[in-house]
Protein backbone atom coordinates (compact mmCIF):
# COMPACT_ATOMS: atom_id res chain seq x y z
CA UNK A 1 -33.18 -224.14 79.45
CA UNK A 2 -34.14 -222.19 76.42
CA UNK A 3 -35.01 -218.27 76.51
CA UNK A 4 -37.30 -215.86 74.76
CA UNK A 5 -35.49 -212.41 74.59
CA UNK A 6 -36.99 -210.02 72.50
CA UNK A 7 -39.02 -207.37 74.13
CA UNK A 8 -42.92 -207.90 74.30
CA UNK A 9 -43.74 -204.56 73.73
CA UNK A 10 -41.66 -204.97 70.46
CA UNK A 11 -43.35 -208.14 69.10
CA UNK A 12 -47.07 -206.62 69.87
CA UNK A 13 -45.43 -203.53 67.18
CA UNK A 14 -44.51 -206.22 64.51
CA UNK A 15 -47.31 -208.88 63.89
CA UNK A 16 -50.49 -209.56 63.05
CA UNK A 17 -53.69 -207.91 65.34
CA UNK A 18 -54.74 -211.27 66.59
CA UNK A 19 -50.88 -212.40 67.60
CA UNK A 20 -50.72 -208.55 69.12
CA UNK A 21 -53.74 -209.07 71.03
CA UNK A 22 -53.44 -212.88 72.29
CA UNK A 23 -49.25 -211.90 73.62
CA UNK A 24 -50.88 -208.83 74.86
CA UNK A 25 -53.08 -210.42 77.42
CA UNK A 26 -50.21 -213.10 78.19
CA UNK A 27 -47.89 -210.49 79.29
CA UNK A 28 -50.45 -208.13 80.35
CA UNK A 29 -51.38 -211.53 82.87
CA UNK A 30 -48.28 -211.89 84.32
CA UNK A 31 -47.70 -207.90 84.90
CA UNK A 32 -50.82 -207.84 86.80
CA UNK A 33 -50.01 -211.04 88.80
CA UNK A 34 -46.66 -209.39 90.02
CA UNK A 35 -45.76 -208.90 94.07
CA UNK A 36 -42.96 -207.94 95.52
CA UNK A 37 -40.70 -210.72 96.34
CA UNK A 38 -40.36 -209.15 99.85
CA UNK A 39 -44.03 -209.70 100.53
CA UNK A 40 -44.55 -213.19 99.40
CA UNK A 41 -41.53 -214.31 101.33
CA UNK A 42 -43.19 -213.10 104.51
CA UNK A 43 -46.34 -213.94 103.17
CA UNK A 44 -47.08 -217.24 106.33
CA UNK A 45 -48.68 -219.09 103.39
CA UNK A 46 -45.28 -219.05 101.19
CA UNK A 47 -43.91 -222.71 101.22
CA UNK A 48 -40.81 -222.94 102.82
CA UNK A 49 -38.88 -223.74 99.46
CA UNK A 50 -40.44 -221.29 97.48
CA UNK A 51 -39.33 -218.69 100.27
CA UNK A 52 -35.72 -219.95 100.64
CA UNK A 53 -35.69 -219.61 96.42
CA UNK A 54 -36.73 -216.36 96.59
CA UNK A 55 -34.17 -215.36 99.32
CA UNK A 56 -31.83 -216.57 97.15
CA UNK A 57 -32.82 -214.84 93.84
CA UNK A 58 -32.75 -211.73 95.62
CA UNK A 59 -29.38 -212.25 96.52
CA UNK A 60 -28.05 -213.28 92.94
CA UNK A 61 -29.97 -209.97 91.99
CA UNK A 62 -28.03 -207.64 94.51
CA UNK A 63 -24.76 -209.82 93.27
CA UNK A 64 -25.49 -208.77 89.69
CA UNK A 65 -25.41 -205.21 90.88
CA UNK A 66 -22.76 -204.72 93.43
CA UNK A 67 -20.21 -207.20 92.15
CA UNK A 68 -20.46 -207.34 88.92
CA UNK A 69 -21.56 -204.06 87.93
CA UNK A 70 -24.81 -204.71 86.11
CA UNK A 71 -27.65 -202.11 85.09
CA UNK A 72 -30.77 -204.00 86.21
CA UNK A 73 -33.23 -201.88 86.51
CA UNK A 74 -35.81 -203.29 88.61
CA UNK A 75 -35.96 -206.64 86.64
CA UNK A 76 -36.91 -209.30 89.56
CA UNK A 77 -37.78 -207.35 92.44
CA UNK A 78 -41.36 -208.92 91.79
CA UNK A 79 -42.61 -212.79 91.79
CA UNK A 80 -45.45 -213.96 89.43
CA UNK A 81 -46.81 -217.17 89.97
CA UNK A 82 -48.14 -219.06 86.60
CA UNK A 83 -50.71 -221.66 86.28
CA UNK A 84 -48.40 -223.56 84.38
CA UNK A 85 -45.12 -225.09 84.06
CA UNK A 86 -44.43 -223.91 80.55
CA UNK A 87 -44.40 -219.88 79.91
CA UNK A 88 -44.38 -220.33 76.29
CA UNK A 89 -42.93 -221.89 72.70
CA UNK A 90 -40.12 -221.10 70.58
CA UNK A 91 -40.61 -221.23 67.10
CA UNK A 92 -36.85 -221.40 65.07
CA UNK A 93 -36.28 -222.19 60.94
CA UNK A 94 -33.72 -222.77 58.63
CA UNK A 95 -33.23 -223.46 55.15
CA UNK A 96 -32.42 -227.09 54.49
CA UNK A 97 -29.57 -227.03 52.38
CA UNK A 98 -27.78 -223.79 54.24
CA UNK A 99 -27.18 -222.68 57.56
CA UNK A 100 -29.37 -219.77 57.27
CA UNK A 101 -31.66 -219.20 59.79
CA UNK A 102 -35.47 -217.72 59.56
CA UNK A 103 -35.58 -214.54 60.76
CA UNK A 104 -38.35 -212.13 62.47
CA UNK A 105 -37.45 -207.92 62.34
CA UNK A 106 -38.61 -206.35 65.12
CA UNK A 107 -38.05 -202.49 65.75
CA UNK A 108 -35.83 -201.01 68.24
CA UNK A 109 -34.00 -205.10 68.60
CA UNK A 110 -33.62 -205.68 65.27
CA UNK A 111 -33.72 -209.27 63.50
CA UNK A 112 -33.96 -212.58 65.63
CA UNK A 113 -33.39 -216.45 64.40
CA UNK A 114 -37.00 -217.27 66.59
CA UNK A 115 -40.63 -215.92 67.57
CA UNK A 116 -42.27 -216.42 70.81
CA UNK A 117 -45.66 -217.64 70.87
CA UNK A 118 -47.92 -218.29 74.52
CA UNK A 119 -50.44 -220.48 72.76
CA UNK A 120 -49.32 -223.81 71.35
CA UNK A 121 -51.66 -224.27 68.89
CA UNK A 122 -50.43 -221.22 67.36
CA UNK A 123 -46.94 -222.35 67.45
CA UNK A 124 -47.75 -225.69 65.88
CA UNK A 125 -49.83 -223.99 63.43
CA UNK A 126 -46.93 -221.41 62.38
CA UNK A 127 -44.56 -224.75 62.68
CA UNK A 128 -46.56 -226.29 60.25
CA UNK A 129 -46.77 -223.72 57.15
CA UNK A 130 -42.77 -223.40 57.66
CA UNK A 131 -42.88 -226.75 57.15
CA UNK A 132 -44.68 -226.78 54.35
CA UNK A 133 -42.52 -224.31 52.80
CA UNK A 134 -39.61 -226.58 53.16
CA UNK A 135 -37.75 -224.73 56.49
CA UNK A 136 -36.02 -227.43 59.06
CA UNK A 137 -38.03 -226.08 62.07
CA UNK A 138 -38.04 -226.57 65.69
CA UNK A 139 -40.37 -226.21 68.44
CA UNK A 140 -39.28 -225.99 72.21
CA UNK A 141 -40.53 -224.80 75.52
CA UNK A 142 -39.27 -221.82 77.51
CA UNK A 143 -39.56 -220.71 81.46
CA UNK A 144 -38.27 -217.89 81.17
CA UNK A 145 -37.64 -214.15 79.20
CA UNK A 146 -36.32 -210.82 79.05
CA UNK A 147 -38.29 -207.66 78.23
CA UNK A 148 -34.56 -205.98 77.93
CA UNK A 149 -35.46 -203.46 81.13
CA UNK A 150 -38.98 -202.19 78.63
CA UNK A 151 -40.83 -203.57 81.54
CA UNK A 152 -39.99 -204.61 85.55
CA UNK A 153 -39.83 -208.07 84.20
CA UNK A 154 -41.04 -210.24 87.75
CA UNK A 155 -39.31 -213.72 88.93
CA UNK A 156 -41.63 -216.09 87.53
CA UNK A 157 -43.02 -219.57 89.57
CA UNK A 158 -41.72 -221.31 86.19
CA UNK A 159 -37.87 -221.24 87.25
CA UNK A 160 -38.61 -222.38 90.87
CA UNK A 161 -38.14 -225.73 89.41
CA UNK A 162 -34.48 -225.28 89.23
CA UNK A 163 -32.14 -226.27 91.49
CA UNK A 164 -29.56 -223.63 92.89
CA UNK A 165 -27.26 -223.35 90.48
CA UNK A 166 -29.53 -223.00 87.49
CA UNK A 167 -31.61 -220.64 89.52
CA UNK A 168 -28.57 -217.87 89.87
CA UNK A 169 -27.49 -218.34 86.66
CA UNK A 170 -30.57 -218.18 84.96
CA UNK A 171 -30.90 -214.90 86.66
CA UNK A 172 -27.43 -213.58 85.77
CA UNK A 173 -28.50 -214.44 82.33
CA UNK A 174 -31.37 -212.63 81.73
CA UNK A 175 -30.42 -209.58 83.83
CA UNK A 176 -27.04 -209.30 81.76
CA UNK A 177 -29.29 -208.75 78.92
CA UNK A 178 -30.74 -205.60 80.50
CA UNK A 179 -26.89 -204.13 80.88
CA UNK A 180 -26.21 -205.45 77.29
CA UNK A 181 -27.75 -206.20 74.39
CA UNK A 182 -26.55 -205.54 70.36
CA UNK A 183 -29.19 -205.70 67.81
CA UNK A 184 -28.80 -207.98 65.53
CA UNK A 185 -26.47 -209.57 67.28
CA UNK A 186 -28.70 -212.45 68.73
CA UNK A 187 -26.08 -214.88 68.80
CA UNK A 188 -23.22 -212.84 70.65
CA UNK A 189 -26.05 -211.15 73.17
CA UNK A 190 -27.45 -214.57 74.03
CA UNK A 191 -23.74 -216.39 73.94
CA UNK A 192 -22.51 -213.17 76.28
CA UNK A 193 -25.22 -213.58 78.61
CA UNK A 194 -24.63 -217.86 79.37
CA UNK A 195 -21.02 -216.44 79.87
CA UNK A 196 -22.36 -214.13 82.21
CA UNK A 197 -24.65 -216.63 83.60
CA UNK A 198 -22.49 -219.81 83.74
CA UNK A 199 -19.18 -217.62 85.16
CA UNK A 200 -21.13 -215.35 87.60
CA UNK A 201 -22.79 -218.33 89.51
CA UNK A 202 -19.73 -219.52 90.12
CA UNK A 203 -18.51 -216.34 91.86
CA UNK A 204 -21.61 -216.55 93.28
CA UNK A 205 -21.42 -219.44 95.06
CA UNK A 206 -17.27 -219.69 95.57
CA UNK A 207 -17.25 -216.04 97.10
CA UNK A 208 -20.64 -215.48 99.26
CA UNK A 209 -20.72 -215.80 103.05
CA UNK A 210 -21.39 -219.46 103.85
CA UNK A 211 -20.15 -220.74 100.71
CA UNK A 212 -16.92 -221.61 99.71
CA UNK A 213 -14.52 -223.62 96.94
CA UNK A 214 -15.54 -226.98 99.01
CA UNK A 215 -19.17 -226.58 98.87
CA UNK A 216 -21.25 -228.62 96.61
CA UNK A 217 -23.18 -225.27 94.68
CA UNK A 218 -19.59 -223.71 93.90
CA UNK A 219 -17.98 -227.09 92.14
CA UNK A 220 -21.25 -227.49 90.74
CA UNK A 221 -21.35 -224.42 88.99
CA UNK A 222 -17.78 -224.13 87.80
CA UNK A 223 -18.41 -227.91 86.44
CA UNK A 224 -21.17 -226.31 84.36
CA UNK A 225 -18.70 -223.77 83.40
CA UNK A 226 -16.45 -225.83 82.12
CA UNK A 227 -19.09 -228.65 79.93
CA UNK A 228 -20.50 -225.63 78.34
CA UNK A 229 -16.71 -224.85 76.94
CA UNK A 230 -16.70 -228.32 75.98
CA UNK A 231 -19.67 -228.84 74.43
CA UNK A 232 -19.20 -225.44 72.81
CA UNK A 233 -16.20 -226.86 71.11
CA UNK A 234 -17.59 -229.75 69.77
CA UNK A 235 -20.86 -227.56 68.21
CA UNK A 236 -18.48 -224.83 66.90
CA UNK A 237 -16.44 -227.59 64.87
CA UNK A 238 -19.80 -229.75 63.75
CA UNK A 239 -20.97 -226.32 62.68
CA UNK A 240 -17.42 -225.78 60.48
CA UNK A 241 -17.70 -229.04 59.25
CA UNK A 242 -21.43 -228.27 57.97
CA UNK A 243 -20.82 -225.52 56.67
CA UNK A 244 -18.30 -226.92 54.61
CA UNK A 245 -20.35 -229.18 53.06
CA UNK A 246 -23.09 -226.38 52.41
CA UNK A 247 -20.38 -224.59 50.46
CA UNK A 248 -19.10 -227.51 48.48
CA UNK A 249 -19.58 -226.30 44.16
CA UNK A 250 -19.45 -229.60 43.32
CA UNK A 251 -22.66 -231.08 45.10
CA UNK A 252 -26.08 -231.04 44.14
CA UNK A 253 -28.51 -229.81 46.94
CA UNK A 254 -29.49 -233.56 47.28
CA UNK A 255 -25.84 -234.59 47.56
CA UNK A 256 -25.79 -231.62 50.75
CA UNK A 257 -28.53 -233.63 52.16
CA UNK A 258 -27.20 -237.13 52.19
CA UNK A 259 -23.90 -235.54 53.10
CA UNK A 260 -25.53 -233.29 56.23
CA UNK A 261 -27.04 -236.92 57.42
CA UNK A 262 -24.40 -238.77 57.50
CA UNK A 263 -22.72 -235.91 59.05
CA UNK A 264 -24.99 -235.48 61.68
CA UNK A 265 -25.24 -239.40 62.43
CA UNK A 266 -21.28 -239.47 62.94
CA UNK A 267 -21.64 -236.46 65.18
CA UNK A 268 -23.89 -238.19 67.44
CA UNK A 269 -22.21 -241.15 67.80
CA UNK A 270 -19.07 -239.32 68.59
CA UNK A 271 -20.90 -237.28 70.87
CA UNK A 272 -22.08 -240.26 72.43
CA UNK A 273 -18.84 -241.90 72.73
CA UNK A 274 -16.43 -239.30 73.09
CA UNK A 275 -17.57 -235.97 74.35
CA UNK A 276 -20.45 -236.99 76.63
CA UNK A 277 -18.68 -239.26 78.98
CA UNK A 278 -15.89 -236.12 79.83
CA UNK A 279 -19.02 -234.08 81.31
CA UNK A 280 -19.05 -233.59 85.03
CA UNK A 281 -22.19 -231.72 86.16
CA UNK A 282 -24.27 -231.95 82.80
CA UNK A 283 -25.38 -234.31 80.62
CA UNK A 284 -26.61 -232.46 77.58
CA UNK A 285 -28.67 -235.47 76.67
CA UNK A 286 -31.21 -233.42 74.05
CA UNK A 287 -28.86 -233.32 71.28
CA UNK A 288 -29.01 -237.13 70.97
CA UNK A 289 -32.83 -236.69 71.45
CA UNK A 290 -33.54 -233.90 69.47
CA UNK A 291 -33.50 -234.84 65.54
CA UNK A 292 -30.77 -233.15 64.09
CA UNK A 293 -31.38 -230.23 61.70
CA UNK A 294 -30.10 -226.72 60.67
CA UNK A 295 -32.70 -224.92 62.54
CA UNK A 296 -32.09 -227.09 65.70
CA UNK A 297 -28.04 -226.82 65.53
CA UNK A 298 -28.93 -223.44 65.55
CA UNK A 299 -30.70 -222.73 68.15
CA UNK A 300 -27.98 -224.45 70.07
CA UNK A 301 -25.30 -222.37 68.50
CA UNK A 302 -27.41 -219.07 69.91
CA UNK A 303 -26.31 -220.34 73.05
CA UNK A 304 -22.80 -221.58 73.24
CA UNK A 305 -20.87 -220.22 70.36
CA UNK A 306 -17.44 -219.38 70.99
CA UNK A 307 -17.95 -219.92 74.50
CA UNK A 308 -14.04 -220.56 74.96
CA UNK A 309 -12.81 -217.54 73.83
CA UNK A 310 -15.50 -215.98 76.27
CA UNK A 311 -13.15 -217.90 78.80
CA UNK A 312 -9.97 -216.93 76.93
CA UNK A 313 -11.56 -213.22 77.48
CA UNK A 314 -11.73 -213.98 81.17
CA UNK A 315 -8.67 -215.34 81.48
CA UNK A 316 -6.98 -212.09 79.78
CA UNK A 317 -8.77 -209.69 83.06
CA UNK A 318 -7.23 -212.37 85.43
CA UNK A 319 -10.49 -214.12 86.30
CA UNK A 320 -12.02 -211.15 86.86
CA UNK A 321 -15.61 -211.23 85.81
CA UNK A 322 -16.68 -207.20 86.61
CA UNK A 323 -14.00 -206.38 84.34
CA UNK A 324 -14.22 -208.55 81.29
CA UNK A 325 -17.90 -207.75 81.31
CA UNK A 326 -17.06 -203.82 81.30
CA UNK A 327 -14.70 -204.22 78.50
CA UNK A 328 -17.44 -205.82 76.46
CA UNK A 329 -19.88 -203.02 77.69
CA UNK A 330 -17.52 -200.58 76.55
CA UNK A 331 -16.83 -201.70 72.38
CA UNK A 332 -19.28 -204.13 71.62
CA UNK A 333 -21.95 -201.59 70.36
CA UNK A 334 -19.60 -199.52 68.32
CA UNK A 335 -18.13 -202.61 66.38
CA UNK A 336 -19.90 -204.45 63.52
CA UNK A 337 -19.09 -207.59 65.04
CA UNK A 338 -18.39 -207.96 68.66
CA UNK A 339 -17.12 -211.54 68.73
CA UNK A 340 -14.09 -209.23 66.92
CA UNK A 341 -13.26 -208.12 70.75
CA UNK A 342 -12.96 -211.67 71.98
CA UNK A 343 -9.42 -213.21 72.01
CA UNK A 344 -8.91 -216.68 69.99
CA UNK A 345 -8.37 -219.38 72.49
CA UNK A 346 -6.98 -222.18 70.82
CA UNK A 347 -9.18 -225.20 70.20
């Protein structure tokens, strides 16, 4: 699942009146649409899944708080239901012959690699003049973001599709943003937080009354766990190996080109045959769907880079979660780059 982070209220300060005006209403929407999750799960007319979900996110949320020692706020203490399945777009670019991403300044957050837009027409629109200005570009869907704590950001209907697993974690996520977040640092903040997300469900599940190691949510989500490591591997090193070519003095930009294809061909098939088949619990099937390009390896990268030495971090405070997360908490704004605090696990 792919998530919008920067803070509304920041965006409406940075753009132009009509993009102010059109995410103002969006968010202003799903503020006003916001109940308590209390009420609607005693509400007779809740569904019983919807009300067992809920139950459940309230549970990760007090999880986040009391185990692991994150400042929440009062993100997801509300639920907002949406009229559709889609909350809104992601708009990412990158030059073609560099791993450089496009970037958008807003205040307070500083720079970030993609802009959020709630009508698609805009997004294809904006998609179209990067286009035309020669940026790799891509375009994807998102259910869920975080306002950073600027706002009581509610549970939205959107990640009710989840199962379990995903549910928690995509909680975990976004609330680990509230307790820490570097700007311009979009790739360690997001990369921290699917640590956060991927190893606290886990806990989650192994540790909570009525669950256990045996039960199917807790191997489930430390099988996640562990084909996010793996898959971060193999993006870290196609990454290396791009970037080597991007550096190369002795190739035109059109010899980077043909060289990135045939790059990015070999990757997939080795993906295909080699990495894919060692996943347990995921599939990560959209990077042999997606076309390849810098500004979709990218957005990837946001994600899962150097997810192993998150581990290796993890590993170094004995498994224990609360603590790794604390000494993060503790350094990581004082530091010019945080991923400096992670230990080098070997790949």
């Amino acid at each position: 699942m792919h998530r919008l982070a920067p803070a509304i209220f920041v965006v409406l300060t940075a753009c132009s009146p009509l993009y102010v005006l059109k995410a103002g209403i969006a968010e202003a929407r799903i503020l006003r649409a916001r109940r308590p999750i209390p009420e609607v799960i005693l509400d007779s007319t809740t569904d019983e899944r919807t009300r067992g979900m809920l139950v459940l996110a309230m549970d990760a949320r007090t999880f986040a708080i009391e185990r692991l020692g994150l400042d929440v706020g009062e993100s997801y203490t509300s639920f907002t239901q949406l009229d559709s399945d889609t909350l809104a777009h992601i708009l990412s670019a990158a030059r073609r012959d560099r791993l450089e991403p496009r970037t958008w300044w807003f205040p307070v957050v500083g720079r970030f690699p993609y802009k959020g837009f709630f009508d698609l027409d805009d997004a294809l629109k904006a998609q179209r003049e990067l286009e035309g200005e020669e940026w790799d570009t891509y375009l994807r869907p998102t259910a869920a973001f975080s306002t950073l704590g600027w706002f009581k950001d509610p549970l939205l209907s959107t990640l009710l599709r989840q199962d379990d697993v995903d549910l928690v974690e995509t909680i975990l996520h976004e609330l680990s943003h509230n307790h820490l977040f570097v700007s311009d640092q979009v790739t360690f903040n997001e990369s921290f937080a699917t640590f956060v997300g991927r190893v606290g469900s886990a806990e989650f599940f192994c540790t909570r009354q009525g669950g256990g190691p045996d039960t199917v949510q807790c191997v489930c989500a430390r099988a996640r766990w562990r084909d996010e490591i793996r898959f971060s591997r193999f993006l870290d090193e196609l990454v290396d190996e791009l970037v080597a070519i991007y550096a190369s003095t002795d190739l035109t930009t059109e010899e980077k080109l043909r060289e990135r294809s045939t790059l990015f061909a070999n990757s997939q098939r080795r993906f295909r045959t080699d990495v894919q088949p060692m996943f347990k619990a995921q599939t990560f099937s959209s990077f042999l769907s997606t076309p390849l390009n810098n500004a979709t390896l990218l957005s990837r990268m946001v994600y899962y880079h150097r997810l192993y030495d998150f581990d290796a971090l993890l590993q170094a405070h004995q498994g224990n979660l609360r603590d790794a997360v604390a000494a993060l908490k503790a350094r990581a704004e004082d530091v010019l780059d945080p991923y400096t605090l992670l230990p080098q696990a070997p790949r």
